[in-house]
Protein backbone atom coordinates (compact mmCIF):
# COMPACT_ATOMS: atom_id res chain seq x y z
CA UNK A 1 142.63 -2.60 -26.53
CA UNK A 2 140.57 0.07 -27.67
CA UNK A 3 139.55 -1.64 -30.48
CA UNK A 4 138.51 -4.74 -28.49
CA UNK A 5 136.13 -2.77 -25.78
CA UNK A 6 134.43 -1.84 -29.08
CA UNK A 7 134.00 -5.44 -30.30
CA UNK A 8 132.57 -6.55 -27.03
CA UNK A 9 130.23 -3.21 -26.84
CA UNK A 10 128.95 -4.42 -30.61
CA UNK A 11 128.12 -8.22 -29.41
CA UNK A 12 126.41 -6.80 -26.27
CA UNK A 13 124.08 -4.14 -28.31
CA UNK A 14 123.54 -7.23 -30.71
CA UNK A 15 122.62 -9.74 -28.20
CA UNK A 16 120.49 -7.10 -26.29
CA UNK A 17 118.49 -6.53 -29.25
CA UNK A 18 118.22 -10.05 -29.66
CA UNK A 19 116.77 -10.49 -26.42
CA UNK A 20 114.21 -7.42 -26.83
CA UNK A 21 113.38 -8.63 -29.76
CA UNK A 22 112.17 -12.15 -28.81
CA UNK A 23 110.37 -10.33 -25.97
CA UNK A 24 111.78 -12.67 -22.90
CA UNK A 25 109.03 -12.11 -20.28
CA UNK A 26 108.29 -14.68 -16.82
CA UNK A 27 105.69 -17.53 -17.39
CA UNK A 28 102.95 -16.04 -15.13
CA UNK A 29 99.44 -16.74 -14.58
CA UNK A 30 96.66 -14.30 -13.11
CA UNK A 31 96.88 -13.64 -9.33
CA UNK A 32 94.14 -15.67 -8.33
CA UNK A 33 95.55 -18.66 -9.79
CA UNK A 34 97.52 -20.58 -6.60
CA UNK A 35 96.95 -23.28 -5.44
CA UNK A 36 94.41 -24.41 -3.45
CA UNK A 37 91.95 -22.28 -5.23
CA UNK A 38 88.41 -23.25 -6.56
CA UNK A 39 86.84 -22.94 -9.51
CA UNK A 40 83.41 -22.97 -10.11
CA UNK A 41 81.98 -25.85 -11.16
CA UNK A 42 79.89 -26.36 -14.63
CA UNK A 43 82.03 -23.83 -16.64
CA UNK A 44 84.73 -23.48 -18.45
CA UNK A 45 87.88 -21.91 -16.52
CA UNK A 46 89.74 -19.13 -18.69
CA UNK A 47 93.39 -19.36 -17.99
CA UNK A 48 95.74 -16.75 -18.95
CA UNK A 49 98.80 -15.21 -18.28
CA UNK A 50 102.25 -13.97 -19.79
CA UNK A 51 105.52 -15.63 -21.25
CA UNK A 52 108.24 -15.34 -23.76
CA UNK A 53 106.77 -13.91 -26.77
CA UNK A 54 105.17 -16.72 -29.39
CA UNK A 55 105.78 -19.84 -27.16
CA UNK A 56 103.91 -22.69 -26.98
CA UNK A 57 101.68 -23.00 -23.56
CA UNK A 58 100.60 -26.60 -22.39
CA UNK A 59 98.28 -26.93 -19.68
CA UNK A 60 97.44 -30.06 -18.27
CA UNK A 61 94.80 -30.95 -15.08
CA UNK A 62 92.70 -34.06 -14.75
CA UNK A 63 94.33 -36.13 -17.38
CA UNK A 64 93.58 -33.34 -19.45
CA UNK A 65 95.56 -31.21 -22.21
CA UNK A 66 95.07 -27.46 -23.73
CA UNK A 67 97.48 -26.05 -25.56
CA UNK A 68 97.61 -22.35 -27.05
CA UNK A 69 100.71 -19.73 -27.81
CA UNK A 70 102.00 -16.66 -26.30
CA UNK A 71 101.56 -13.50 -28.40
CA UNK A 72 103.65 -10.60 -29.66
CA UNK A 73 102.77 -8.83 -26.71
CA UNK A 74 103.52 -11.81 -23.89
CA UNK A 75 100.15 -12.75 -23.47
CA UNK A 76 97.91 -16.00 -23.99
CA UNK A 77 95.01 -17.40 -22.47
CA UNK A 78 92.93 -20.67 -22.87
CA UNK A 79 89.93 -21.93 -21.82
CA UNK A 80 89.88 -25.81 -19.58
CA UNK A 81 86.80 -27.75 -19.67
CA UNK A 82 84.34 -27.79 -17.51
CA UNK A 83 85.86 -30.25 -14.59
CA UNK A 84 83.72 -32.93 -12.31
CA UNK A 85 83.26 -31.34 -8.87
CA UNK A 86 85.55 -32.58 -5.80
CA UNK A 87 89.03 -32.89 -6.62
CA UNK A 88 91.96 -32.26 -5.16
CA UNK A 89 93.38 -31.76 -8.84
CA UNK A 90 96.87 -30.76 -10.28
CA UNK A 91 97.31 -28.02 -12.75
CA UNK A 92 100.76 -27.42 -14.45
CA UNK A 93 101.14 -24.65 -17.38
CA UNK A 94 104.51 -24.87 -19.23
CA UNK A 95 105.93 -23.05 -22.15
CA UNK A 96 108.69 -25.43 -22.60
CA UNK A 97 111.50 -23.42 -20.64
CA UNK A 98 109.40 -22.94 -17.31
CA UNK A 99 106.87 -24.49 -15.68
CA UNK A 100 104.04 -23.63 -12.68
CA UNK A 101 102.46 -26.21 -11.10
CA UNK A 102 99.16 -25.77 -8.57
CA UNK A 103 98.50 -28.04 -6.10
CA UNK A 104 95.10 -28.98 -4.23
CA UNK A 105 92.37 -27.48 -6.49
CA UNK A 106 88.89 -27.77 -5.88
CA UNK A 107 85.81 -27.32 -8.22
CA UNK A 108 82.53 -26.53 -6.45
CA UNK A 109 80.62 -22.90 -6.04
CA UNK A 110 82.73 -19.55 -5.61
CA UNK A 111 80.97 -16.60 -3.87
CA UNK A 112 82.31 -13.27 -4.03
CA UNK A 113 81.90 -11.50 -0.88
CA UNK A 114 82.00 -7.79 -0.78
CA UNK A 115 80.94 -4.31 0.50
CA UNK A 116 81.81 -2.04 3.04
CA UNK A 117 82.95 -2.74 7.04
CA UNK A 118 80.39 -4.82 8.14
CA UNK A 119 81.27 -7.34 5.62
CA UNK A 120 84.90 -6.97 6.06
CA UNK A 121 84.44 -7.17 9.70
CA UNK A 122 86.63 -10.42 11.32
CA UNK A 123 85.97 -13.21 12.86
CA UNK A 124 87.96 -12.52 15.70
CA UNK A 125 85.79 -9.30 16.25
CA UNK A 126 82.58 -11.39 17.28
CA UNK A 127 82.07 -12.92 20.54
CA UNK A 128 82.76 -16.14 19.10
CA UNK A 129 83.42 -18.98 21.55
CA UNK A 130 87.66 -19.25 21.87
CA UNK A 131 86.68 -23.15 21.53
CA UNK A 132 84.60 -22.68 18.77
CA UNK A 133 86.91 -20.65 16.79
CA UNK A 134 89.98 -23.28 17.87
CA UNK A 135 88.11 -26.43 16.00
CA UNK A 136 87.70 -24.66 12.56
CA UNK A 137 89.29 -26.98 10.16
CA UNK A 138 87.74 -27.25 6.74
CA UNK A 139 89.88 -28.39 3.89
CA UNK A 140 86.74 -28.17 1.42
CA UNK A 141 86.07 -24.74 2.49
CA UNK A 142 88.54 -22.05 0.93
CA UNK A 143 89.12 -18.23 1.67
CA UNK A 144 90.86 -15.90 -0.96
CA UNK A 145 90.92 -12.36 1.79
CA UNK A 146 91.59 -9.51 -0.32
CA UNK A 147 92.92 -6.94 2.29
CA UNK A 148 93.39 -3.13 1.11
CA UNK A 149 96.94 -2.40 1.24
CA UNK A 150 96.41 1.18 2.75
CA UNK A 151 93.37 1.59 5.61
CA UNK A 152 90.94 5.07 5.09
CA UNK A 153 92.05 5.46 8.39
CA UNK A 154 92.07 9.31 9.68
CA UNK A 155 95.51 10.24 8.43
CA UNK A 156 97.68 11.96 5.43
CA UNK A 157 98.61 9.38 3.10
CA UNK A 158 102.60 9.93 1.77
CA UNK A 159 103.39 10.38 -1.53
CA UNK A 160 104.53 6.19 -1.68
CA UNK A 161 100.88 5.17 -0.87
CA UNK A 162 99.18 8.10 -3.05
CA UNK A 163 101.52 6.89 -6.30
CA UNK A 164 100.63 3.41 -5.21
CA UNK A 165 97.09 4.27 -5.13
CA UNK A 166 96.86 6.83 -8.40
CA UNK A 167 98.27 2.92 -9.86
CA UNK A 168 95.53 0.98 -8.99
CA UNK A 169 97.97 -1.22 -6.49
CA UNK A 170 94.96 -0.87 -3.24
CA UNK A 171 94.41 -4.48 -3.06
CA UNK A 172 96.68 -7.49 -2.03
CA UNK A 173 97.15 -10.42 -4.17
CA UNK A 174 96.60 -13.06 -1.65
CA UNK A 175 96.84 -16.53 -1.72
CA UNK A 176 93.83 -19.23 -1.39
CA UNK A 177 93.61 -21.35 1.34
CA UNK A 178 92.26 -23.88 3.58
CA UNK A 179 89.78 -22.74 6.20
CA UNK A 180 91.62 -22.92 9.63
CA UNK A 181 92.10 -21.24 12.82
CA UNK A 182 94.28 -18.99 11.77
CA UNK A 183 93.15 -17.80 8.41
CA UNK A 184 89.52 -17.65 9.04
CA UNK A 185 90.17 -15.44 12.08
CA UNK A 186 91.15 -12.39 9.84
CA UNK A 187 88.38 -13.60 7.24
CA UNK A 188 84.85 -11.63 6.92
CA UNK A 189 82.79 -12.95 9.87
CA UNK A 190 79.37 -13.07 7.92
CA UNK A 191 81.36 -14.28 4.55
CA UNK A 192 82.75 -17.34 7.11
CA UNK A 193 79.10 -17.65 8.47
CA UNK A 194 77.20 -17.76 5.02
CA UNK A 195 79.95 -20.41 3.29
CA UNK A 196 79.75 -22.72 6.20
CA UNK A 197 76.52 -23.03 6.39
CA UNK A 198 76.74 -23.84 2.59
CA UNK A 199 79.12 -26.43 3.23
CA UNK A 200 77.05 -28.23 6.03
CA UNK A 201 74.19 -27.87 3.59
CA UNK A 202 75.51 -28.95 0.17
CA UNK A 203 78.57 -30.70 0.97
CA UNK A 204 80.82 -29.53 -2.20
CA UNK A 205 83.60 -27.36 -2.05
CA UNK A 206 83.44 -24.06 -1.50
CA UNK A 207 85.17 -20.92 -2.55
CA UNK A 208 84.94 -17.42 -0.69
CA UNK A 209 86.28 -14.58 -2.64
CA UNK A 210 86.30 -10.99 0.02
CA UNK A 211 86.96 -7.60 -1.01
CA UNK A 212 85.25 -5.66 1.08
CA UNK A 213 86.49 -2.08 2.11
CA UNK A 214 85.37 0.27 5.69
CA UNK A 215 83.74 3.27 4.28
CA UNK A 216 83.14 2.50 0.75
CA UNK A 217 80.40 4.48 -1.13
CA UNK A 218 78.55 2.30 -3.94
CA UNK A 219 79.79 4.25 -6.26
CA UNK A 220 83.18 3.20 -6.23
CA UNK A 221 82.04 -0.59 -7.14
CA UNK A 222 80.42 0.61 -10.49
CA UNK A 223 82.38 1.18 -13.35
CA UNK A 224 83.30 4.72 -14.20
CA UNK A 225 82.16 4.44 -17.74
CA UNK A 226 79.08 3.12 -16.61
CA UNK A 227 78.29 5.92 -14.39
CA UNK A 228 79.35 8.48 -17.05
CA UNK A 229 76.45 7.17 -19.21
CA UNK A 230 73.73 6.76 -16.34
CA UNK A 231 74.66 8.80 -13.84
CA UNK A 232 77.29 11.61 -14.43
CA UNK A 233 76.19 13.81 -11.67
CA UNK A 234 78.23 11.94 -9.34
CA UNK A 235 81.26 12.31 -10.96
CA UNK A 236 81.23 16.28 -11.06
CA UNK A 237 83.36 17.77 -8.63
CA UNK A 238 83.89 14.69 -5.97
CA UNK A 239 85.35 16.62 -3.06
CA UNK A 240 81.92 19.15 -3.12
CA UNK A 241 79.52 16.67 -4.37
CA UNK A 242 76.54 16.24 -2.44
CA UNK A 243 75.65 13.09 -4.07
CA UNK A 244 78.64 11.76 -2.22
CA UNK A 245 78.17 11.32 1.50
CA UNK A 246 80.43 14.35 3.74
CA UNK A 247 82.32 11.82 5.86
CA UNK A 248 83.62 9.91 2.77
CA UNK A 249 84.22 13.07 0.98
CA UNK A 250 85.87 14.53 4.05
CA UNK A 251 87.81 11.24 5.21
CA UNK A 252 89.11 10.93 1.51
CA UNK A 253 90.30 14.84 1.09
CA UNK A 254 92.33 14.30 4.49
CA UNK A 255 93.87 10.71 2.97
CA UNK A 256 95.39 12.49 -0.01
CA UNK A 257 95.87 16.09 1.11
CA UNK A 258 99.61 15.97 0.67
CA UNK A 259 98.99 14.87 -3.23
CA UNK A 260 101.02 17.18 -5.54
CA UNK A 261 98.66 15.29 -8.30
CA UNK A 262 95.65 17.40 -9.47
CA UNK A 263 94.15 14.40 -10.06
CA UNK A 264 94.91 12.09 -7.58
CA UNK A 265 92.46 8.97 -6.87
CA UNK A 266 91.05 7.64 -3.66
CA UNK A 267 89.60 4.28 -3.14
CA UNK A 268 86.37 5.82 -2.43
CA UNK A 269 86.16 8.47 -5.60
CA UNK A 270 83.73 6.35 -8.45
CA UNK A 271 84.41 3.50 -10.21
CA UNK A 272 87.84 3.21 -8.38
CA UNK A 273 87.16 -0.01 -6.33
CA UNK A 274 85.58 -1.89 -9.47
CA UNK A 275 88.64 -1.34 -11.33
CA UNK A 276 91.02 -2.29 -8.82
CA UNK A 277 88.71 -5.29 -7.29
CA UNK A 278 85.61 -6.59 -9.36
CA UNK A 279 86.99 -6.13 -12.72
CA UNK A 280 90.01 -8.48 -12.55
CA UNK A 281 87.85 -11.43 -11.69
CA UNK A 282 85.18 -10.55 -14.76
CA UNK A 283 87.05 -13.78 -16.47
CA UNK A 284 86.80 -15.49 -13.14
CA UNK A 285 83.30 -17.87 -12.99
CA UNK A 286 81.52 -17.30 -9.84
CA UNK A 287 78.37 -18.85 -8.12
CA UNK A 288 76.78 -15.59 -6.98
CA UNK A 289 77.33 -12.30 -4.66
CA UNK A 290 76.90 -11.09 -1.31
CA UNK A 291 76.46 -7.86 -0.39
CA UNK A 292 76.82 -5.50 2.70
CA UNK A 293 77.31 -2.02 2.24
CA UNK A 294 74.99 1.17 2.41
CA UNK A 295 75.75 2.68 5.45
CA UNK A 296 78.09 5.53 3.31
CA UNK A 297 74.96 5.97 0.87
CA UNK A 298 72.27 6.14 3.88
CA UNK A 299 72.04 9.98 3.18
CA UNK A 300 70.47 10.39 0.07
CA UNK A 301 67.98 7.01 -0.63
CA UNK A 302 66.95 8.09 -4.05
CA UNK A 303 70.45 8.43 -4.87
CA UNK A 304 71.27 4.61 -3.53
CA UNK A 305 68.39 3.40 -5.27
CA UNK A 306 69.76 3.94 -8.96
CA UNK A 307 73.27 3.33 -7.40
CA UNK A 308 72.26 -0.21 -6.35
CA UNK A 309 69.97 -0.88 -9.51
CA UNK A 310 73.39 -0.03 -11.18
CA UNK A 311 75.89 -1.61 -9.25
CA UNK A 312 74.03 -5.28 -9.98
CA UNK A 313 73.43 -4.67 -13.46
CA UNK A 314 77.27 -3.52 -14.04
CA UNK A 315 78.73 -6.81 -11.97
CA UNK A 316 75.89 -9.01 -14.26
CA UNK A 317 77.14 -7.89 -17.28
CA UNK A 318 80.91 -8.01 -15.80
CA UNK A 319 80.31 -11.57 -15.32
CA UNK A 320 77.99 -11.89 -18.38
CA UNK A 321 75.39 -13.40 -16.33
CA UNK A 322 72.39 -11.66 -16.13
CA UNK A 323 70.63 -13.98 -13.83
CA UNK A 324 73.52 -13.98 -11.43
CA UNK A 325 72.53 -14.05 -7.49
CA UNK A 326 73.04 -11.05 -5.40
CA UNK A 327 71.59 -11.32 -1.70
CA UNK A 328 72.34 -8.41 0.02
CA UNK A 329 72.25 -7.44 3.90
CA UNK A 330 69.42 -4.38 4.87
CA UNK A 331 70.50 -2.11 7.08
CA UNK A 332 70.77 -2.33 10.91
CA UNK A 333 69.75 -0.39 13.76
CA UNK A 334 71.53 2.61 15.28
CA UNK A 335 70.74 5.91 16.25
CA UNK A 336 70.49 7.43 12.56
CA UNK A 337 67.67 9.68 11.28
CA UNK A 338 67.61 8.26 7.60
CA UNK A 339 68.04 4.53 8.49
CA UNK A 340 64.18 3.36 8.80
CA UNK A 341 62.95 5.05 5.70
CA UNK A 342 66.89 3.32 4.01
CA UNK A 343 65.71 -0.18 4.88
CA UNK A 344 62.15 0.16 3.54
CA UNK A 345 63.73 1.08 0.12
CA UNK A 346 65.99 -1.58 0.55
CA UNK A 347 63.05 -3.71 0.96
CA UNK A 348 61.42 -2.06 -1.91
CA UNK A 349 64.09 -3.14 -4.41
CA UNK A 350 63.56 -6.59 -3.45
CA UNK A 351 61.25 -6.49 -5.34
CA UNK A 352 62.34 -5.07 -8.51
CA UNK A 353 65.88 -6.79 -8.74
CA UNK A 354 65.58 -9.92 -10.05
CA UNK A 355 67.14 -12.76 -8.86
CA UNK A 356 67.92 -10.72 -5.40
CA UNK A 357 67.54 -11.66 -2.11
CA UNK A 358 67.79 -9.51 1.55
CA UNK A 359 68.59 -10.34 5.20
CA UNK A 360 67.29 -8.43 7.36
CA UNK A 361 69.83 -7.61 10.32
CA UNK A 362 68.03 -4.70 12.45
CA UNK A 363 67.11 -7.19 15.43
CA UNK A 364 71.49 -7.52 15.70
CA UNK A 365 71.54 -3.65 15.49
CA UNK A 366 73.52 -1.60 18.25
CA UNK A 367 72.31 2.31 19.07
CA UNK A 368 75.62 3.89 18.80
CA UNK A 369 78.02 1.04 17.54
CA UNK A 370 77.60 1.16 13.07
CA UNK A 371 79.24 -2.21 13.46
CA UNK A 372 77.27 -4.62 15.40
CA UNK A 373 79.74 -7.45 16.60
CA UNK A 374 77.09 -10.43 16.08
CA UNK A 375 77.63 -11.43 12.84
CA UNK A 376 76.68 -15.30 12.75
CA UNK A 377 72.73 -14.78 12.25
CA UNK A 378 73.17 -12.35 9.44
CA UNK A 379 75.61 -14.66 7.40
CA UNK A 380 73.27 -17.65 8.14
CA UNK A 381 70.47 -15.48 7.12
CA UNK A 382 72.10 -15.16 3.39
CA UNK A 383 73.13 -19.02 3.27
CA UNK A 384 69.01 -19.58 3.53
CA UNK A 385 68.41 -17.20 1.16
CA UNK A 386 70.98 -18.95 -0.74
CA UNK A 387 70.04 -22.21 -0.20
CA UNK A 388 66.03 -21.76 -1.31
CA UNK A 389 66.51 -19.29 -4.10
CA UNK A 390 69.84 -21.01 -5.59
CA UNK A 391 69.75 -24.11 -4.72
CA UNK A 392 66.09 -24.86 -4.02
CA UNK A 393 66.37 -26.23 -0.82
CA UNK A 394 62.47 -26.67 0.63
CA UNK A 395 64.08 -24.10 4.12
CA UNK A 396 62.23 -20.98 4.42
CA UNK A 397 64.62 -18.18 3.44
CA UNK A 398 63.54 -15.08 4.93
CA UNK A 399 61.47 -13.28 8.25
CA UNK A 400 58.09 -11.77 7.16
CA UNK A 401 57.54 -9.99 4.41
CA UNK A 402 55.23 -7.44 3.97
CA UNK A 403 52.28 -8.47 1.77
CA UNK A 404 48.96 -6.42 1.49
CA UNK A 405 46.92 -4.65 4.10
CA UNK A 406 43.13 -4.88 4.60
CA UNK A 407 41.16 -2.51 6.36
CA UNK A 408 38.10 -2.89 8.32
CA UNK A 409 36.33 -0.46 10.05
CA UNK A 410 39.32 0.86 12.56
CA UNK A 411 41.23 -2.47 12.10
CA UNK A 412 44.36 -3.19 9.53
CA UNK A 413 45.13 -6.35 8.40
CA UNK A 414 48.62 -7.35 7.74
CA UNK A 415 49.51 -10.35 5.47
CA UNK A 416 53.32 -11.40 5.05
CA UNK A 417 54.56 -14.00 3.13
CA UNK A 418 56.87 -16.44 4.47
CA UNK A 419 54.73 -15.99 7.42
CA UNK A 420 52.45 -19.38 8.84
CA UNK A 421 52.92 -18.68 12.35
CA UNK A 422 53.89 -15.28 13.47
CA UNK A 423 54.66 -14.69 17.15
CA UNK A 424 57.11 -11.68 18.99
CA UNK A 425 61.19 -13.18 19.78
CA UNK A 426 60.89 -12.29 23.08
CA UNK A 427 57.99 -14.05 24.29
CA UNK A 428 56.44 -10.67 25.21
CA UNK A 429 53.93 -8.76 23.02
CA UNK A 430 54.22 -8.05 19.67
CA UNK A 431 55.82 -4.33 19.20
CA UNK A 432 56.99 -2.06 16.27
CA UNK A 433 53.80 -1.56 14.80
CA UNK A 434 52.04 2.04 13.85
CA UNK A 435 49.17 3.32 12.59
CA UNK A 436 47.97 6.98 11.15
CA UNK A 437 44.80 8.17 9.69
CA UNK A 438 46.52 11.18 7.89
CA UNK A 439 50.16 9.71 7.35
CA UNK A 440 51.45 12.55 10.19
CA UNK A 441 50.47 11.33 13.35
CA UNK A 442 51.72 7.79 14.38
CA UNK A 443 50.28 5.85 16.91
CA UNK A 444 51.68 2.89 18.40
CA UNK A 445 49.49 -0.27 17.76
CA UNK A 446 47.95 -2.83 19.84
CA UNK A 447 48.39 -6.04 18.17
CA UNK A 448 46.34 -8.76 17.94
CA UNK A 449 48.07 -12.16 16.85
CA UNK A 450 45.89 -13.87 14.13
CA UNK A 451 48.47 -16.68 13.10
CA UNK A 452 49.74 -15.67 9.55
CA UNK A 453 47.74 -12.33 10.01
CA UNK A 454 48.75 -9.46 12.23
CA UNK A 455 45.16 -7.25 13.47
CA UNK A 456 46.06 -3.82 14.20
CA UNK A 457 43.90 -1.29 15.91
CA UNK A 458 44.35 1.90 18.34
CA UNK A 459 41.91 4.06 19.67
CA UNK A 460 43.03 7.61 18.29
CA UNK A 461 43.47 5.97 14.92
CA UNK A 462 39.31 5.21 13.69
CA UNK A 463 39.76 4.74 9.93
CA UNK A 464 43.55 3.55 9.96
CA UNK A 465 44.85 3.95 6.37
CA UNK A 466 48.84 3.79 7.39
CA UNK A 467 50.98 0.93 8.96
CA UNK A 468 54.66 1.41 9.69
CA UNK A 469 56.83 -1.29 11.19
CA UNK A 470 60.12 -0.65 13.07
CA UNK A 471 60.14 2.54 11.93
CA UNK A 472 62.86 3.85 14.51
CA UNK A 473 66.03 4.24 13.55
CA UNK A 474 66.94 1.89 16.27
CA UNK A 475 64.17 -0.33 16.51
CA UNK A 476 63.15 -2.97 19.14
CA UNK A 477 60.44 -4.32 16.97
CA UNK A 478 60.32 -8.17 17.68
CA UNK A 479 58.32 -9.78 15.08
CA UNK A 480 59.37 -13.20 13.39
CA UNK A 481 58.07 -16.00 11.87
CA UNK A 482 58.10 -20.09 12.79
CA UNK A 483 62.12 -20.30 11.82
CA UNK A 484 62.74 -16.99 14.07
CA UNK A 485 63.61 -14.95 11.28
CA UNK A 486 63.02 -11.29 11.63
CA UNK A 487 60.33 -8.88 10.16
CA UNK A 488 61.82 -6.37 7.68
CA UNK A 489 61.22 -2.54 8.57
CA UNK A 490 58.42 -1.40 6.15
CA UNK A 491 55.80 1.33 5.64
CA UNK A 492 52.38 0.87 3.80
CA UNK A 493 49.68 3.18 2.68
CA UNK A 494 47.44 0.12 1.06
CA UNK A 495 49.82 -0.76 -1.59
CA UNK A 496 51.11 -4.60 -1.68
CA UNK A 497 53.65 -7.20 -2.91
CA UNK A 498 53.84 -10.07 -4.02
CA UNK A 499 56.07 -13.61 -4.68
CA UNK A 500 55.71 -15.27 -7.58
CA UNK A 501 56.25 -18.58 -5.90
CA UNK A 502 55.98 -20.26 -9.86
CA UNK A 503 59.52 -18.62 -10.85
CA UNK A 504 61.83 -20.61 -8.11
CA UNK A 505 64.52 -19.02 -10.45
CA UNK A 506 64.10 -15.83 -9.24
CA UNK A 507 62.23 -15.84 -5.80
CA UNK A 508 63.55 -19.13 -4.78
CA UNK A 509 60.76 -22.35 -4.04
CA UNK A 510 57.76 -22.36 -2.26
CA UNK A 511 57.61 -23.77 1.11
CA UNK A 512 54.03 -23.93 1.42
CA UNK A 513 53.62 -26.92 -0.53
């Protein structure tokens, strides 16, 4: 008997060995791959996955076959063709034992949607009409809602969500799907906002990818090895870094202060959240970004300023498109000392980021509430921006724009661009303005309209050689153009800006023709 036990134990070690040795592993495909997913038209789609070690893969959509083979190490990938636009199609990957098929795939224009609680604030949140929010029903329009597994919420993580964490497992793997009732209610209001106006504009399919996460610093969506070369100083010592704004320090300490690890990661410690969320999709084609975040970076502007310049270039070269779109969301109004001088550098960059667009949100703002509930005008605000610089629809994309200023005696002229008829949103007179002959003293402007000029003038002020505009950190100013889009805060000592109207590319097309 003895001497059969040991006859069986032989065959098992032998067919064990077997079996390592073949390397039997799942057929799997990345976690965005499900079905009802789109993929972006007019590229090809890399497709990869794992399976049994050195088996043939056979994927098939459209009438069309690729074919490749699983490595030593389980994996394989493959590249489809670029497909028409429309669909529904069927993909079906096979390695001869297993098979996966995906139903009801698009091809049109993915967005990725991402940056910190105003982004990732619901649908369901806004005062959205109940009737409104009851006849949502668009099959061409799909949501892929990358919820964090673990909220910053003001409590002590335990040591299952820490090891989770300290693994990189913070996001869920969610599924696509259609937009409906009940999955865009927990989708990002302005994200829902910005692809439906897409949809109404373009009619393709359209594909919504959110990650956004409350709190998040820009530094965590940058690549760690990125910031080690251009930026260590905010790496050094995060829990006492200055760089790093005190509530995100402070709210991140309490979330692991039970972590036996001397090196335990938080969501918002650098590079973190590009690892876990923007660097998976690097081999995942997308149409272009949109952007809300800066309210955890509002404390130090010079800081956010090569942060930001960063952040794009890292996510252009992720994608390995340096001409990608990234329209990004200034700033809104609340009681906060840093916020007015924040949005003029936002507007700054505007102009020295390519291919980069802003919507300017500080006429939504709320005095003590960070998270302003009205979130339809800001995401329609980024589908015109979207719309004229990407797609070169004749719309105008933006509120005034600071151009030049002219002075005249004691009178400043202002000149915007995207600005033929400016007038208050009110109906009242036009507020927000200031002007200073010594760049201390401010004094509130009388305006005089003058069409696509604004004529500024005040008695204490003779030789006027400063302008600010909705310089309070929550400001009232109510200047906008014909289409009722919103001036962006700005201050001016003489110096000006201009579009180049002859690169639609990068500035979107001129609709002054």
């Amino acid at each position: 008997m003895k001497n059969v036990r040991i006859v069986i134990l032989f065959y098992l070690f032998v067919f064990v060995s077997t079996i390592s040795a073949q390397g039997i592993a799942q057929l799997k495909l990345c976690s965005y791959f499900t079905d009802n997913m789109v993929l972006q038209r007019g590229q090809k789609i890399k497709v990869s996955g794992t399976a049994t070690a050195h088996r043939p893969i056979v994927i098939s959509i459209d009438g069309k076959k690729v074919k490749t083979k699983s490595d030593s190490n389980h994996q394989w990938q493959v590249y489809l063709p670029s497909l028409k636009t429309g669909g529904p199609y069927r993909m079906t990957v096979t390695d001869g034992s297993e098979s996966i098929t995906l139903d009801n795939i698009l091809v049109g224009d993915v967005w990725f949607c991402s940056g910190q609680s105003n982004m990732e604030f619901m649908l369901k949140q806004t005062p959205i009409r109940s009737q409104e929010l009851l006849s949502i029903d668009d099959s061409h329009l799909r949501l892929y809602n990358m919820k964090a597994l673990y909220r910053t919420n003001a409590v002590e993580w335990n040591s299952s969500i820490l090891d989770s964490i300290q693994k990189g497992r913070y996001f869920d793997n969610p599924m696509w799907c259609e937009a409906n009732t009940k999955t865009s209610s927990d989708f990002s209001a302005i994200a829902y906002y910005f692809g439906k106006m897409l949809r109404d504009s373009l009619n393709i399919p359209i594909g919504l990818v959110c990650n956004a996460i409350g709190g998040s610093p820009t530094e965590a969506w940058i690549d760690k090895t990125i910031l080690e070369e251009t930026y260590p100083e905010i790496l050094d010592d995060w829990e006492h870094n200055d760089l790093v704004q005190d509530w995100a320090r402070k709210r991140g300490t309490q979330n692991i202060k039970q972590a036996t690890n001397s090196k335990q990661m938080h969501p918002y410690m650098p590079g973190y959240l590009y690892e876990t969320g923007v660097k998976p999709f690097r081999e995942y084609p997308i149409k272009g970004v949109i952007w809300y975040q800066g309210e955890s970076n509002a404390h130090n502007i010079e800081c956010h300023e090569r942060l930001f310049k960063t952040l794009i270039a890292n996510w252009r070269q992720n994608w390995k498109n340096n001409t990608l779109p990234f329209y990004y969301v200034q700033l809104s109004s609340i009681n906060r000392e840093t916020w007015p001088e924040f949005r003029n550098s936002q507007r700054r960059m505007l102009y020295e980021i390519p291919y980069s667009g802003m919507a300017v949100s500080s006429d939504q703002g709320d005095s003590l509430d960070v998270h302003p509930v009205n979130k339809r005008p800001v995401g329609e605000r980024l589908g015109k921006l979207a719309l004229n610089h990407c797609y070169q629809k004749r719309i105008i994309p933006s509120g005034p724009l600071y151009r030049k200023m002219d002075v005249k005696q004691d009178t400043a002229y202002i000149y915007f661009d995207y600005a033929k008829h400016l007038i208050s949103s009110d109906g009242k007179s036009i507020r927000g303005f200031e002007l200073s002959a010594d760049n201390v003293l401010f004094y509130p402007a009388t305006v005089v309209d003058g069409g696509s000029c604004i004529k500024l003038f005040n008695a204490n002020v003779l030789s006027p050689k400063y302008v600010r505009y909705g310089w309070q950190p929550y400001t009232t100013a109510n200047l906008i153009n014909e289409e009722g889009l919103p001036a962006s805060t700005f201050r001016a000592d003489g110096d000006s800006y201009h579009i180049d109207y002859n690169k639609p590319s990068c500035r979107g097309i001129s609709t002054t023709d």
